[in-house]
PDB file of N, CA and C in Angstrom:
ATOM      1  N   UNK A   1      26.502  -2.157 -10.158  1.00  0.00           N
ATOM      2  CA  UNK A   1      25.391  -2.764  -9.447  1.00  0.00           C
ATOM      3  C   UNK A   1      25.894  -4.021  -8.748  1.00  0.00           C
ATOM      4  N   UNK A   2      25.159  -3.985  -7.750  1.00  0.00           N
ATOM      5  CA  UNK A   2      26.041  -5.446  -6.722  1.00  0.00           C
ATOM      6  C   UNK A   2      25.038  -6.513  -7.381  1.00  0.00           C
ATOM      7  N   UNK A   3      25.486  -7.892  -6.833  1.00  0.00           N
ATOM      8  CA  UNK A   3      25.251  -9.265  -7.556  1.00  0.00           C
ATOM      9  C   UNK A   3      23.149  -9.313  -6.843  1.00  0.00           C
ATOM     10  N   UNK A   4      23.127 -10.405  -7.164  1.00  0.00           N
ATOM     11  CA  UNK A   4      22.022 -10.853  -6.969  1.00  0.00           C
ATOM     12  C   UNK A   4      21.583 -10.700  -5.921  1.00  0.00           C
ATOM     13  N   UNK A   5      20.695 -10.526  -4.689  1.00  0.00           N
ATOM     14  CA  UNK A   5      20.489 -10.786  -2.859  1.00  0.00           C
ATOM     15  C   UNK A   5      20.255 -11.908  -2.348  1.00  0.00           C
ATOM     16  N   UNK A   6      21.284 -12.668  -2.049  1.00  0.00           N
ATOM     17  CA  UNK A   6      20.964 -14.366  -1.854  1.00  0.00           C
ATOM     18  C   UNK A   6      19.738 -14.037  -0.549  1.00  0.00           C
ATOM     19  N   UNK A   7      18.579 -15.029  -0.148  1.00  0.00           N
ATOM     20  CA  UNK A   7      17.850 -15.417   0.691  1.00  0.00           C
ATOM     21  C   UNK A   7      18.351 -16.510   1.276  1.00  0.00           C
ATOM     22  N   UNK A   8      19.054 -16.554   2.854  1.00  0.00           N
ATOM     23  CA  UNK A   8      19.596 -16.799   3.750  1.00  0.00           C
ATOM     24  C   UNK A   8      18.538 -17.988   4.540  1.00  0.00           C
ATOM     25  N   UNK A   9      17.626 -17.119   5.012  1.00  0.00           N
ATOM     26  CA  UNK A   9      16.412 -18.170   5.468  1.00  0.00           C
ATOM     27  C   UNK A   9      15.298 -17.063   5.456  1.00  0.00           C
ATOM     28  N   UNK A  10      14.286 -17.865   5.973  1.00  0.00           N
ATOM     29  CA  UNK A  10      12.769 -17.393   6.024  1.00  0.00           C
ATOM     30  C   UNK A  10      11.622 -18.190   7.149  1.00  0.00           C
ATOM     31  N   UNK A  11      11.153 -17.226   8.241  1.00  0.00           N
ATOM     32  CA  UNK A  11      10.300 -18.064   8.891  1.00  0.00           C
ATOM     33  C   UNK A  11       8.980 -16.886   8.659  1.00  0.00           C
ATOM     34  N   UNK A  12       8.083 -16.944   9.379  1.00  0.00           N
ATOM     35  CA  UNK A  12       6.911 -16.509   9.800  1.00  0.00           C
ATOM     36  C   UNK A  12       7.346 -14.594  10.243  1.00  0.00           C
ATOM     37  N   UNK A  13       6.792 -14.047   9.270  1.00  0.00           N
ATOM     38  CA  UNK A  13       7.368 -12.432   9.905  1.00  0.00           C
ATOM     39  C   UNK A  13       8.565 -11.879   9.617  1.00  0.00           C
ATOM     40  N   UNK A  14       9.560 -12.885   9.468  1.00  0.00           N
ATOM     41  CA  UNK A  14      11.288 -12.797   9.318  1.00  0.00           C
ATOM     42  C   UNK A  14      11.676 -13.527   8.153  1.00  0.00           C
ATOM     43  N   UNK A  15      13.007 -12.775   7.329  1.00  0.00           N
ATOM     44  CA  UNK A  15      13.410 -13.265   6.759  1.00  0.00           C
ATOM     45  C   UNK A  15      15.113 -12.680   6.662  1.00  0.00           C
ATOM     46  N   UNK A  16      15.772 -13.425   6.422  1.00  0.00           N
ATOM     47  CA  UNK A  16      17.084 -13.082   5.965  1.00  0.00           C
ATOM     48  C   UNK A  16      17.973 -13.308   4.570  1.00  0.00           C
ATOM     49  N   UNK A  17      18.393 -11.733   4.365  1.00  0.00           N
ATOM     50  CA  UNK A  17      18.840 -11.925   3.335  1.00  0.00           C
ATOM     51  C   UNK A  17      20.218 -10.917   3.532  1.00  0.00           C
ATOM     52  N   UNK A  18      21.453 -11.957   2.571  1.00  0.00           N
ATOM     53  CA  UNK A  18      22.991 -11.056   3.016  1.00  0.00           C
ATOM     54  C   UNK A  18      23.029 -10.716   4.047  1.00  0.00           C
ATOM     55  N   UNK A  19      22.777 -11.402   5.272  1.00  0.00           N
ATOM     56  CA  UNK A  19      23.090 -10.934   6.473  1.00  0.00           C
ATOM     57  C   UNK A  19      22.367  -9.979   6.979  1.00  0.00           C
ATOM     58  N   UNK A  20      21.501  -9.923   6.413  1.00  0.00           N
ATOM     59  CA  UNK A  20      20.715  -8.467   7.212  1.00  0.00           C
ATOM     60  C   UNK A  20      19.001  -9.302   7.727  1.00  0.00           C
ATOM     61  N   UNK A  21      18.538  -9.075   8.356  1.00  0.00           N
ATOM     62  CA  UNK A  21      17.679  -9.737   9.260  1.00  0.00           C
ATOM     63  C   UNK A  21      16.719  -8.213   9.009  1.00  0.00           C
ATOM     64  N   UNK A  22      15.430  -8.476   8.385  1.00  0.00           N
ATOM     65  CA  UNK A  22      14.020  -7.899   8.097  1.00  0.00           C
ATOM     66  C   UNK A  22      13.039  -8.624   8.365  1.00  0.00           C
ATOM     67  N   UNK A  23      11.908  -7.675   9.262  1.00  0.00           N
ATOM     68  CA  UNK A  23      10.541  -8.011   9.850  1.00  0.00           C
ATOM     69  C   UNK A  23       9.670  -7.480   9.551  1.00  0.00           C
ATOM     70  N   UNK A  24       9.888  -7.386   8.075  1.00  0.00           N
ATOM     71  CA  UNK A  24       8.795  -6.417   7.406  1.00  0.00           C
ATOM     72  C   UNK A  24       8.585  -6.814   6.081  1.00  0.00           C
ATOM     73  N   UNK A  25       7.727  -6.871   4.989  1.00  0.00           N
ATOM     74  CA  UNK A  25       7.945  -6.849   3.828  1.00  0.00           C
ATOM     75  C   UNK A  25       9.172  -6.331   3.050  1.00  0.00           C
ATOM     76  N   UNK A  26       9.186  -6.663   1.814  1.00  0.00           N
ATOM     77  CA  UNK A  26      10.399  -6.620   0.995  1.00  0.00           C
ATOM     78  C   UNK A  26      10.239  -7.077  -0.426  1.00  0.00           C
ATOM     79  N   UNK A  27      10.877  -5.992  -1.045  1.00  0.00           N
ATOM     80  CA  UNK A  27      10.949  -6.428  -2.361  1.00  0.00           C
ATOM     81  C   UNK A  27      12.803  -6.350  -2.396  1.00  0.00           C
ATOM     82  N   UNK A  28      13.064  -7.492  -3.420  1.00  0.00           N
ATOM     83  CA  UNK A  28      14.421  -7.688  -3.706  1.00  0.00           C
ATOM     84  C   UNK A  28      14.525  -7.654  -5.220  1.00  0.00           C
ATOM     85  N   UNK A  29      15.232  -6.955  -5.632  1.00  0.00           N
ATOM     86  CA  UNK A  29      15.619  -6.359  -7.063  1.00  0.00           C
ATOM     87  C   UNK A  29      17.518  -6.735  -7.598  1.00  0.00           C
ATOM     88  N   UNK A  30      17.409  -6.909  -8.452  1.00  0.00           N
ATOM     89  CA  UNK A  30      18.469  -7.177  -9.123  1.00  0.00           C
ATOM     90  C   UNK A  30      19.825  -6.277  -8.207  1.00  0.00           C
ATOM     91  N   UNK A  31      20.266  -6.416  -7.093  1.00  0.00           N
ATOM     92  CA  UNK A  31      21.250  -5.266  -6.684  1.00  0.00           C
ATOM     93  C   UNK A  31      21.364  -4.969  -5.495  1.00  0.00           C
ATOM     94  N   UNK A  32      19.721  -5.472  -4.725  1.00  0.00           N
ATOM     95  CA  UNK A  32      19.651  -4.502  -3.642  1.00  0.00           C
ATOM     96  C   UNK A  32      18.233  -4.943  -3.053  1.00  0.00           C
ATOM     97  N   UNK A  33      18.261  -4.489  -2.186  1.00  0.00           N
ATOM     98  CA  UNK A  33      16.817  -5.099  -1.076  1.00  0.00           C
ATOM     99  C   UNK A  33      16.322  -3.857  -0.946  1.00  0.00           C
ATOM    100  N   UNK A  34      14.628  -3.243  -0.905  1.00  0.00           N
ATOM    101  CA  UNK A  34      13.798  -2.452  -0.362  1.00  0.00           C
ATOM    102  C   UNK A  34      13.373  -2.789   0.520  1.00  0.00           C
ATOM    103  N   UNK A  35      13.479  -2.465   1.537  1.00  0.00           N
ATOM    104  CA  UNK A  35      12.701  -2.795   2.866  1.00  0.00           C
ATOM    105  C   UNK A  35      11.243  -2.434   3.303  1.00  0.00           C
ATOM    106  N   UNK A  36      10.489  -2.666   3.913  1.00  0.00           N
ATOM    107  CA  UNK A  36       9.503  -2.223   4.748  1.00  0.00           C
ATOM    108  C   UNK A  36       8.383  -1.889   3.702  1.00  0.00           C
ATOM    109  N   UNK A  37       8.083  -3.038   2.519  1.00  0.00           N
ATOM    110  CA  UNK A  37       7.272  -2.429   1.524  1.00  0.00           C
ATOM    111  C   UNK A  37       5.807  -2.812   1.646  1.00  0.00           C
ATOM    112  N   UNK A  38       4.923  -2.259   1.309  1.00  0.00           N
ATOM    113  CA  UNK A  38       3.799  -2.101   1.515  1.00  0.00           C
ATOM    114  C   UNK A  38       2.723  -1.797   0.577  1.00  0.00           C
ATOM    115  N   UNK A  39       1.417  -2.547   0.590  1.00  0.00           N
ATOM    116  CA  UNK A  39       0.845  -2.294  -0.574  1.00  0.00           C
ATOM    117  C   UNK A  39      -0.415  -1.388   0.045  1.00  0.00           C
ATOM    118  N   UNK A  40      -0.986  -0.624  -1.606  1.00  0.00           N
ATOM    119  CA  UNK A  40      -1.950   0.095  -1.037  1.00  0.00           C
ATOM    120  C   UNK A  40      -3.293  -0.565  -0.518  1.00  0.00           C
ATOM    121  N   UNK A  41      -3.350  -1.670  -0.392  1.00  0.00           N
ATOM    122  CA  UNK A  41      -4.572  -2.613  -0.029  1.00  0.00           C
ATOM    123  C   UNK A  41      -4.112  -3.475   0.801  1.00  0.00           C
ATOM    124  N   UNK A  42      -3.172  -3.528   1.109  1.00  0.00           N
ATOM    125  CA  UNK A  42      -2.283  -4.667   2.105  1.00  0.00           C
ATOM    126  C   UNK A  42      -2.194  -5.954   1.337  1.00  0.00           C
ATOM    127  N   UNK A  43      -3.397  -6.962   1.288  1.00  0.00           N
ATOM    128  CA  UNK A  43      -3.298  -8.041   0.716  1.00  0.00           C
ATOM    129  C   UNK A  43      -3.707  -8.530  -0.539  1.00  0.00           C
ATOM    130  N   UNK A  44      -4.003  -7.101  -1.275  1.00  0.00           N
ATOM    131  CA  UNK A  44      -3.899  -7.334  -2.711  1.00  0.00           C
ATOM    132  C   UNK A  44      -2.641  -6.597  -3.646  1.00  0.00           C
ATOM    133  N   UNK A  45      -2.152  -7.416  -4.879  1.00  0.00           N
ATOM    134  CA  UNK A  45      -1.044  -6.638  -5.242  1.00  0.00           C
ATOM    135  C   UNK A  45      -1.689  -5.952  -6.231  1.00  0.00           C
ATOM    136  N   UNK A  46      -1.469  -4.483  -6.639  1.00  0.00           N
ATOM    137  CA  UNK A  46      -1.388  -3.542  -7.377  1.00  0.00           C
ATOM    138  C   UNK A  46      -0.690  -3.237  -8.289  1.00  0.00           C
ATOM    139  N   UNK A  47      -0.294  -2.873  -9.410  1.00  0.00           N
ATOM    140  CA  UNK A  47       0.233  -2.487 -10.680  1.00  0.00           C
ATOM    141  C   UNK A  47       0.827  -1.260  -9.900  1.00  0.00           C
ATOM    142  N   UNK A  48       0.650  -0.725  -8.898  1.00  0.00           N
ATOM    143  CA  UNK A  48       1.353   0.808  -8.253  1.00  0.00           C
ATOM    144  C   UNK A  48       1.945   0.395  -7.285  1.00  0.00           C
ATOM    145  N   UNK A  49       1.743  -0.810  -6.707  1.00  0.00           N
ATOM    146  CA  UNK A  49       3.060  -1.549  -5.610  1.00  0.00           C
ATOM    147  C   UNK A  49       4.174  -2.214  -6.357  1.00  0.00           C
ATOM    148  N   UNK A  50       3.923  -1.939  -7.030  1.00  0.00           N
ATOM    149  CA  UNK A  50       5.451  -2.675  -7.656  1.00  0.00           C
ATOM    150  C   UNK A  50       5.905  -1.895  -8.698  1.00  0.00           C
ATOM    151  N   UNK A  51       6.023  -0.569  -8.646  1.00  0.00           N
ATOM    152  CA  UNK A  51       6.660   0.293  -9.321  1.00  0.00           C
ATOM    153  C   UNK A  51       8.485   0.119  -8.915  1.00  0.00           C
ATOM    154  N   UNK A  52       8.531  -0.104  -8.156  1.00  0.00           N
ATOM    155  CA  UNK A  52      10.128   0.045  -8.257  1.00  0.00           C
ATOM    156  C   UNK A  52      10.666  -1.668  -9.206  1.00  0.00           C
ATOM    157  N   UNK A  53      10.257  -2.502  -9.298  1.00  0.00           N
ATOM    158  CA  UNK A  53      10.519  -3.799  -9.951  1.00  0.00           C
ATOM    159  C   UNK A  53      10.562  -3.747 -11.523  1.00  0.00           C
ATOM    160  N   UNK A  54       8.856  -2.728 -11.646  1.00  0.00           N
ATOM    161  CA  UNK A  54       8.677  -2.387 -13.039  1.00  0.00           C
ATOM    162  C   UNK A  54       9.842  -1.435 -13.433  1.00  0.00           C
ATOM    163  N   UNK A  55      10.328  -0.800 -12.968  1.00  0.00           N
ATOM    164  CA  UNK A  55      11.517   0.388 -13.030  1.00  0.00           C
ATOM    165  C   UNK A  55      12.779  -0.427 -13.364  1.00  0.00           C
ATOM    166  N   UNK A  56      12.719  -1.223 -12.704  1.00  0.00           N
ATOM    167  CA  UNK A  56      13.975  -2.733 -12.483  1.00  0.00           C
ATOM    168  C   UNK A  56      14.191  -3.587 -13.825  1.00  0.00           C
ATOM    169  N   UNK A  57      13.197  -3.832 -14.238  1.00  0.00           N
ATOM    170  CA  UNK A  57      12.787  -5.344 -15.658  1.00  0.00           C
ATOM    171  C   UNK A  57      12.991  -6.039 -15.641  1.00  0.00           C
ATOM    172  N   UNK A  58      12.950  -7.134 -14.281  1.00  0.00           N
ATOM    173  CA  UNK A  58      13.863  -8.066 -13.880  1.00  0.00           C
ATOM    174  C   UNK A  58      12.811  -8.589 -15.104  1.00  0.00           C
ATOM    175  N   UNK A  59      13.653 -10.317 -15.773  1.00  0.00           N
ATOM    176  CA  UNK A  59      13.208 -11.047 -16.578  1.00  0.00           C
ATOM    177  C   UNK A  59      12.114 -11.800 -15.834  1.00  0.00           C
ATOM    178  N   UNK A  60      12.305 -12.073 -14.343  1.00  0.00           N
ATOM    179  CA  UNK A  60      11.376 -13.009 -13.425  1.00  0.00           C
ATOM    180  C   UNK A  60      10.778 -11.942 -11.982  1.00  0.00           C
ATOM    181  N   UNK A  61       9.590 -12.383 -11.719  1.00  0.00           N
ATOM    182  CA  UNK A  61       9.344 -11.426 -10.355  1.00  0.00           C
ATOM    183  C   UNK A  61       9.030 -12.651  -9.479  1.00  0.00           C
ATOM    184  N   UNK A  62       9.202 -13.271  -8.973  1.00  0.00           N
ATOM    185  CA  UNK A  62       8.572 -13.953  -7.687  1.00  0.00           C
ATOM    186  C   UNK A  62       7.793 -13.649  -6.447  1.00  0.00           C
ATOM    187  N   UNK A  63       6.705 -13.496  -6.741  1.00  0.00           N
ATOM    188  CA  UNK A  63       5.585 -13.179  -5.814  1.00  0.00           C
ATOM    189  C   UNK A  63       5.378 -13.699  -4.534  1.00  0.00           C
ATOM    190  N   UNK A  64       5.973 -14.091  -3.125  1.00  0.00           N
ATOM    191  CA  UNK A  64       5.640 -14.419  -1.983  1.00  0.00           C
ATOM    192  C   UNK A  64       4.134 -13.918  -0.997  1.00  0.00           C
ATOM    193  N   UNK A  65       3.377 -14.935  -1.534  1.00  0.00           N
ATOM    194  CA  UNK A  65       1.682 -14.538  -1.288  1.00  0.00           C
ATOM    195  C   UNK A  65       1.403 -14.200   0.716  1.00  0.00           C
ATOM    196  N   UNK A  66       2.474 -14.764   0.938  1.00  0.00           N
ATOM    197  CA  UNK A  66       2.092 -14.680   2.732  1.00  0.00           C
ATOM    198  C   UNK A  66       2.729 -16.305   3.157  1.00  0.00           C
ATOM    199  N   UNK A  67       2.760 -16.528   4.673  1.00  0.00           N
ATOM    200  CA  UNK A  67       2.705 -17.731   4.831  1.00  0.00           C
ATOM    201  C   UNK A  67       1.738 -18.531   4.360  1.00  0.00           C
ATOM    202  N   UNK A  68       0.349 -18.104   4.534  1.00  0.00           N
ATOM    203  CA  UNK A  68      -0.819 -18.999   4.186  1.00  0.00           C
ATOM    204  C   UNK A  68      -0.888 -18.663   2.711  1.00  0.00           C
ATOM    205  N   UNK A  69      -0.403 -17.573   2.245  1.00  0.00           N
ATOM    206  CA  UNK A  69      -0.670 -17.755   0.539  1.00  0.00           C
ATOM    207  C   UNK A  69      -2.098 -16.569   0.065  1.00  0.00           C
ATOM    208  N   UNK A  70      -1.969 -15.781   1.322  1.00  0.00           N
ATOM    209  CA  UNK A  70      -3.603 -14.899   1.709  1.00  0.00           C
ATOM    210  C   UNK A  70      -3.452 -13.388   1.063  1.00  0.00           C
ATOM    211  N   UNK A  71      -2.013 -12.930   0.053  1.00  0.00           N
ATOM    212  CA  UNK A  71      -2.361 -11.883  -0.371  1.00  0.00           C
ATOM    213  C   UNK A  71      -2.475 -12.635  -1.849  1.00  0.00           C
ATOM    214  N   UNK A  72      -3.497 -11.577  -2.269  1.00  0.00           N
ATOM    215  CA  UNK A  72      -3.977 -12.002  -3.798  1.00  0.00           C
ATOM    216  C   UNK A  72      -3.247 -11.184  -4.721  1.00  0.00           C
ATOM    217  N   UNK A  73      -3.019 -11.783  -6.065  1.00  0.00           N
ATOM    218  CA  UNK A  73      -2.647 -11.128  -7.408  1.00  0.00           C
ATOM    219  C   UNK A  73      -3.690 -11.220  -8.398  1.00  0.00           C
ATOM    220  N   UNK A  74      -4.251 -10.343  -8.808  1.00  0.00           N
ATOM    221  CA  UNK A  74      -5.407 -10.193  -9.544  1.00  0.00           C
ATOM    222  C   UNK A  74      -4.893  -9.801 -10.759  1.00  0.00           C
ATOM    223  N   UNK A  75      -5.612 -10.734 -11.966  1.00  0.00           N
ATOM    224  CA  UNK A  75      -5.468 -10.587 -13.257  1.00  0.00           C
ATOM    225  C   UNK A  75      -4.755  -9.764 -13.989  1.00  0.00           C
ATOM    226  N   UNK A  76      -5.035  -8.236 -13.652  1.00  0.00           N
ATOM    227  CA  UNK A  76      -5.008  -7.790 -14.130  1.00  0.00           C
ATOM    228  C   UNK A  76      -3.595  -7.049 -13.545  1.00  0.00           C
ATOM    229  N   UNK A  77      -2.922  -6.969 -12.890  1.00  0.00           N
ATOM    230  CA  UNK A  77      -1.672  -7.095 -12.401  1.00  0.00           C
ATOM    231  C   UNK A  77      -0.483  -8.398 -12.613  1.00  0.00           C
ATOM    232  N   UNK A  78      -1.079  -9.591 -12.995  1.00  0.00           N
ATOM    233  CA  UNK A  78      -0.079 -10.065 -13.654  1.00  0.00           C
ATOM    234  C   UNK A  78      -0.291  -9.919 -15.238  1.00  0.00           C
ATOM    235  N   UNK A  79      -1.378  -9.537 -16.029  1.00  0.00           N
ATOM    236  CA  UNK A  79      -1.486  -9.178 -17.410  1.00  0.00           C
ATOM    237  C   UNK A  79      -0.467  -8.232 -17.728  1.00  0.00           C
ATOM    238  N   UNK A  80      -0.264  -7.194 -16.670  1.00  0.00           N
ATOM    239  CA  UNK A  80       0.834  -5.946 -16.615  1.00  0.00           C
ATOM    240  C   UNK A  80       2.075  -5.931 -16.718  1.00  0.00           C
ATOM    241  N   UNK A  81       2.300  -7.092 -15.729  1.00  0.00           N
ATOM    242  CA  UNK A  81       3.942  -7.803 -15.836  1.00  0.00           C
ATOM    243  C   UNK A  81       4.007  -8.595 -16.985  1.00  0.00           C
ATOM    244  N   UNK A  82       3.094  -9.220 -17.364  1.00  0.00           N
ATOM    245  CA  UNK A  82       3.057  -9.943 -18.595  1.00  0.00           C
ATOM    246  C   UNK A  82       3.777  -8.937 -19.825  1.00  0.00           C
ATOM    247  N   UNK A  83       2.827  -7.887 -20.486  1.00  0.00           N
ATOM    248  CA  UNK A  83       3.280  -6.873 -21.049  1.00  0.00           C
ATOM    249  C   UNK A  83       4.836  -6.135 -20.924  1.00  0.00           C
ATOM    250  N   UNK A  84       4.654  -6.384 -19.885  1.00  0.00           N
ATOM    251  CA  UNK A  84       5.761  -5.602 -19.504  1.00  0.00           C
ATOM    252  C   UNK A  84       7.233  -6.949 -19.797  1.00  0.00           C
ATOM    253  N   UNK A  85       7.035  -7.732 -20.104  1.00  0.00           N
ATOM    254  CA  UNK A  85       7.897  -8.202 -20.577  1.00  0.00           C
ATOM    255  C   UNK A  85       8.451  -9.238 -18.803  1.00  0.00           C
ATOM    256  N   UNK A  86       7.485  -9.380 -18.196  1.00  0.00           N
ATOM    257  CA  UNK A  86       7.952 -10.163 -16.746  1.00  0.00           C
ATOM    258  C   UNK A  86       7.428 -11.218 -16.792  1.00  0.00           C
ATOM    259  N   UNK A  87       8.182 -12.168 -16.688  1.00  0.00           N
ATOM    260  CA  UNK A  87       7.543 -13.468 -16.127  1.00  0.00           C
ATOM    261  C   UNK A  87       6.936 -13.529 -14.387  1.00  0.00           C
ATOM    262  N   UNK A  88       6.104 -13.565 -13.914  1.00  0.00           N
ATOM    263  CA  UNK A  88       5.161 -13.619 -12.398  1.00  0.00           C
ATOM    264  C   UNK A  88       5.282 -14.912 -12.273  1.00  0.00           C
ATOM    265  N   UNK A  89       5.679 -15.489 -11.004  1.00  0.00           N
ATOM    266  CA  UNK A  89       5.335 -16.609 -10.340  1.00  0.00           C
ATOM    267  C   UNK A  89       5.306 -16.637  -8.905  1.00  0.00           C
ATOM    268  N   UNK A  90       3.790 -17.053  -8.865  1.00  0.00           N
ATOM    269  CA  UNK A  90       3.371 -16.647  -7.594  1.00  0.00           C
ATOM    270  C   UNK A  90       3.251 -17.913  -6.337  1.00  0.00           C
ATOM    271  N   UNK A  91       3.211 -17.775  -5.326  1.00  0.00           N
ATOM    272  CA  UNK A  91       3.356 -18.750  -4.425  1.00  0.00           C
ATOM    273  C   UNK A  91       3.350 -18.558  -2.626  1.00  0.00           C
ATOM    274  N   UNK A  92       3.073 -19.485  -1.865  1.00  0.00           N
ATOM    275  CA  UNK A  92       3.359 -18.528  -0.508  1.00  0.00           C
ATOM    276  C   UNK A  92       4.681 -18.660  -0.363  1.00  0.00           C
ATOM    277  N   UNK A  93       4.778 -17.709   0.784  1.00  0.00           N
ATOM    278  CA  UNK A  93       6.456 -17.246   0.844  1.00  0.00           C
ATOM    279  C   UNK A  93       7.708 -18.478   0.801  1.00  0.00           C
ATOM    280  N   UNK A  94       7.193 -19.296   1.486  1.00  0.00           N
ATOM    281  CA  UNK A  94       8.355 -20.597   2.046  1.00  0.00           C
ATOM    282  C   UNK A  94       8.456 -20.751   0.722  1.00  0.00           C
ATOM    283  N   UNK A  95       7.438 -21.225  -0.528  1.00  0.00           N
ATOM    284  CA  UNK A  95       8.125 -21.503  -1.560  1.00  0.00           C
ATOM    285  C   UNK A  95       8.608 -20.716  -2.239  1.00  0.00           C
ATOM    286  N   UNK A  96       7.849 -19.380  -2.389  1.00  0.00           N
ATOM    287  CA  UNK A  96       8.325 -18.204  -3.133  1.00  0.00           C
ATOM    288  C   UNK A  96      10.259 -18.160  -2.966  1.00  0.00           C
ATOM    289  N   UNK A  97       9.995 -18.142  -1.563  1.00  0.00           N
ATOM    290  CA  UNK A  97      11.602 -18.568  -1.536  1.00  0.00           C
ATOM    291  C   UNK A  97      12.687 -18.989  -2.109  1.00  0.00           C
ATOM    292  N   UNK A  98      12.087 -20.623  -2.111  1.00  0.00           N
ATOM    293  CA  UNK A  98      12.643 -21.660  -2.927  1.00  0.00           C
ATOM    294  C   UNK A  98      13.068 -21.241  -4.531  1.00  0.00           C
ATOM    295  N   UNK A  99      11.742 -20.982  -5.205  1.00  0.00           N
ATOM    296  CA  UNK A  99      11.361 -20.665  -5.948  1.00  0.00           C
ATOM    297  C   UNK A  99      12.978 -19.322  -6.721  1.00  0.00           C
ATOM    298  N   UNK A 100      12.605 -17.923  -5.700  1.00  0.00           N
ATOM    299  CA  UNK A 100      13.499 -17.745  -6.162  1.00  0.00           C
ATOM    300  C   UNK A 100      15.012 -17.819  -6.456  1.00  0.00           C
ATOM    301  N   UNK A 101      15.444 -18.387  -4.979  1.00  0.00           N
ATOM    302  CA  UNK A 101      16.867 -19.536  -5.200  1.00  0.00           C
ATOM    303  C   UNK A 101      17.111 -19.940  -6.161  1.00  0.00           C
ATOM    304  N   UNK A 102      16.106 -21.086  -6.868  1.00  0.00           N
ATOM    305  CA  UNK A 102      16.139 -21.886  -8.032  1.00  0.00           C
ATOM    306  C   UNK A 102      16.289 -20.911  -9.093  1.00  0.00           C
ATOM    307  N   UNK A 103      15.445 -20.074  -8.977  1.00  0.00           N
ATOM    308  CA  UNK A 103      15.662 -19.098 -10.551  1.00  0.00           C
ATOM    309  C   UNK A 103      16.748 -18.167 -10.707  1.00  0.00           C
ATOM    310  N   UNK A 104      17.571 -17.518  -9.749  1.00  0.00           N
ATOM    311  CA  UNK A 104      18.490 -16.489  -9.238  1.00  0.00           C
ATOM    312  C   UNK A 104      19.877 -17.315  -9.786  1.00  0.00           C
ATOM    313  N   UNK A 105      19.529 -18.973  -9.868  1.00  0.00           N
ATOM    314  CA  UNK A 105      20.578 -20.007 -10.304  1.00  0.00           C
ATOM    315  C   UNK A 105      20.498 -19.959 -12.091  1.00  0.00           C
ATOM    316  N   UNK A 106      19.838 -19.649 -12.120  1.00  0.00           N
ATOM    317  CA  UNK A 106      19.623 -19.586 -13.506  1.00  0.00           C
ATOM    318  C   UNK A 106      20.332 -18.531 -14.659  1.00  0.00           C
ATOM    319  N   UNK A 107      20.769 -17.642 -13.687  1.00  0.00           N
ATOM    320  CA  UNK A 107      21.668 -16.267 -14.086  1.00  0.00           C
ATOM    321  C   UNK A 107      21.089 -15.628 -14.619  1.00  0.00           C
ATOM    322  N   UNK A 108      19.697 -15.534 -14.847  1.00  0.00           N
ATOM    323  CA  UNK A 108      18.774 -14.398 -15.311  1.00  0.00           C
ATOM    324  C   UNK A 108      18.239 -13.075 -14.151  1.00  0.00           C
ATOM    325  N   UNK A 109      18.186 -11.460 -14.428  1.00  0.00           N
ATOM    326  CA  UNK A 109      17.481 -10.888 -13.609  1.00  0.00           C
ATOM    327  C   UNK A 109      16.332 -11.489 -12.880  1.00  0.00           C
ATOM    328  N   UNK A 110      16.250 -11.405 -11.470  1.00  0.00           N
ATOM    329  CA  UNK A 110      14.894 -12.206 -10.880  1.00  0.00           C
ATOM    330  C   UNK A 110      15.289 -10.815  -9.511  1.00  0.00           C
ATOM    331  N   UNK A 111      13.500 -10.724  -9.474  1.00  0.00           N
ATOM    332  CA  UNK A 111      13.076 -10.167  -8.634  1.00  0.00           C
ATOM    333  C   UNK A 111      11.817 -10.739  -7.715  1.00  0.00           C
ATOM    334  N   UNK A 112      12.293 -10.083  -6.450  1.00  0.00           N
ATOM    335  CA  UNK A 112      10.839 -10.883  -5.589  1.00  0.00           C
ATOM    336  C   UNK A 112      10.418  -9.517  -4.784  1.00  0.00           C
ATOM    337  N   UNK A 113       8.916 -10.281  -4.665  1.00  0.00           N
ATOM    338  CA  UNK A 113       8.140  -9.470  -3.578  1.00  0.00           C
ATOM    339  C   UNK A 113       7.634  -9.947  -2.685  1.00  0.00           C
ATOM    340  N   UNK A 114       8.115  -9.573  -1.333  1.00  0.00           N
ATOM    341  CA  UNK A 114       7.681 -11.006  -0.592  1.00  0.00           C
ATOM    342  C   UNK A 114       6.940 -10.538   1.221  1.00  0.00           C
ATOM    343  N   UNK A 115       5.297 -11.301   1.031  1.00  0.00           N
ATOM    344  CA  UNK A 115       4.489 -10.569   1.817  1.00  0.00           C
ATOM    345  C   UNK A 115       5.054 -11.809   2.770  1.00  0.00           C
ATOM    346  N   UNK A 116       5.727 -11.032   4.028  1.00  0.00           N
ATOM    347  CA  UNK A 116       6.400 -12.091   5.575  1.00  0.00           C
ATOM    348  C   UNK A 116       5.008 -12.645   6.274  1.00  0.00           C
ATOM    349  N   UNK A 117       4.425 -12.038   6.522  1.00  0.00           N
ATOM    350  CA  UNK A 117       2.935 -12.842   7.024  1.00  0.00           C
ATOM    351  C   UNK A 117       1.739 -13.426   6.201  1.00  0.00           C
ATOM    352  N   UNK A 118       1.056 -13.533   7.653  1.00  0.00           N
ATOM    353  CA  UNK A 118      -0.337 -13.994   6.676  1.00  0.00           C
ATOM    354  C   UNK A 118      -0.418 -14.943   5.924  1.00  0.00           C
TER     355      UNK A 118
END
């Protein structure tokens, strides 16, 4: 499995990570980037949008809510990750960012999901 996916930068719509330039959602997993991900409600997260993370076990998920912070995580989807043995920390993207930098330093599995707009 390859190392961690460093996050390069991040604006509005765009983000870069390892050199690769995405204009779409994304989840980043211990190894490897999913591209173009999508939830079944758009701006709410689901316990069935994040099946590939749950598959993953990262120790951390980092949630990127939008620029404005406008997709929601409802209770009962972080109760899930909870169970599931995940720490959730949620935030809009610019920090989600940050956020996961800081934790990815930490040398623990960390995973993000990260909504580019909104």
């Amino acid at each position: 499995m390859a190392g961690q996916p460093k996050i390069e930068s991040y604006s509005f719509g765009k983000i870069e990570i390892d050199g690769h330039v995405y204009t779409a959602d994304v989840i980043i997993l211990p190894g490897g980037v999913r591209a173009n991900w999508w939830r079944d409600e758009g701006h709410v997260l689901k316990v069935a949008d994040l099946a590939a993370v749950l598959e993953a076990a990262p120790e951390v998920l980092v949630v990127g809510q939008g620029a404005h912070g406008l997709m929601q995580v409802p209770e009962p989807t972080l109760a899930h990750l909870r169970e599931g043995g995940i720490e959730a920390v949620c935030a809009p993207t610019a920090r989600a960012v940050e956020i996961y930098s800081q934790r990815c330093g930490e040398g623990r599995p960390v995973a993000a999901a990260l909504h580019l707009t909104c």
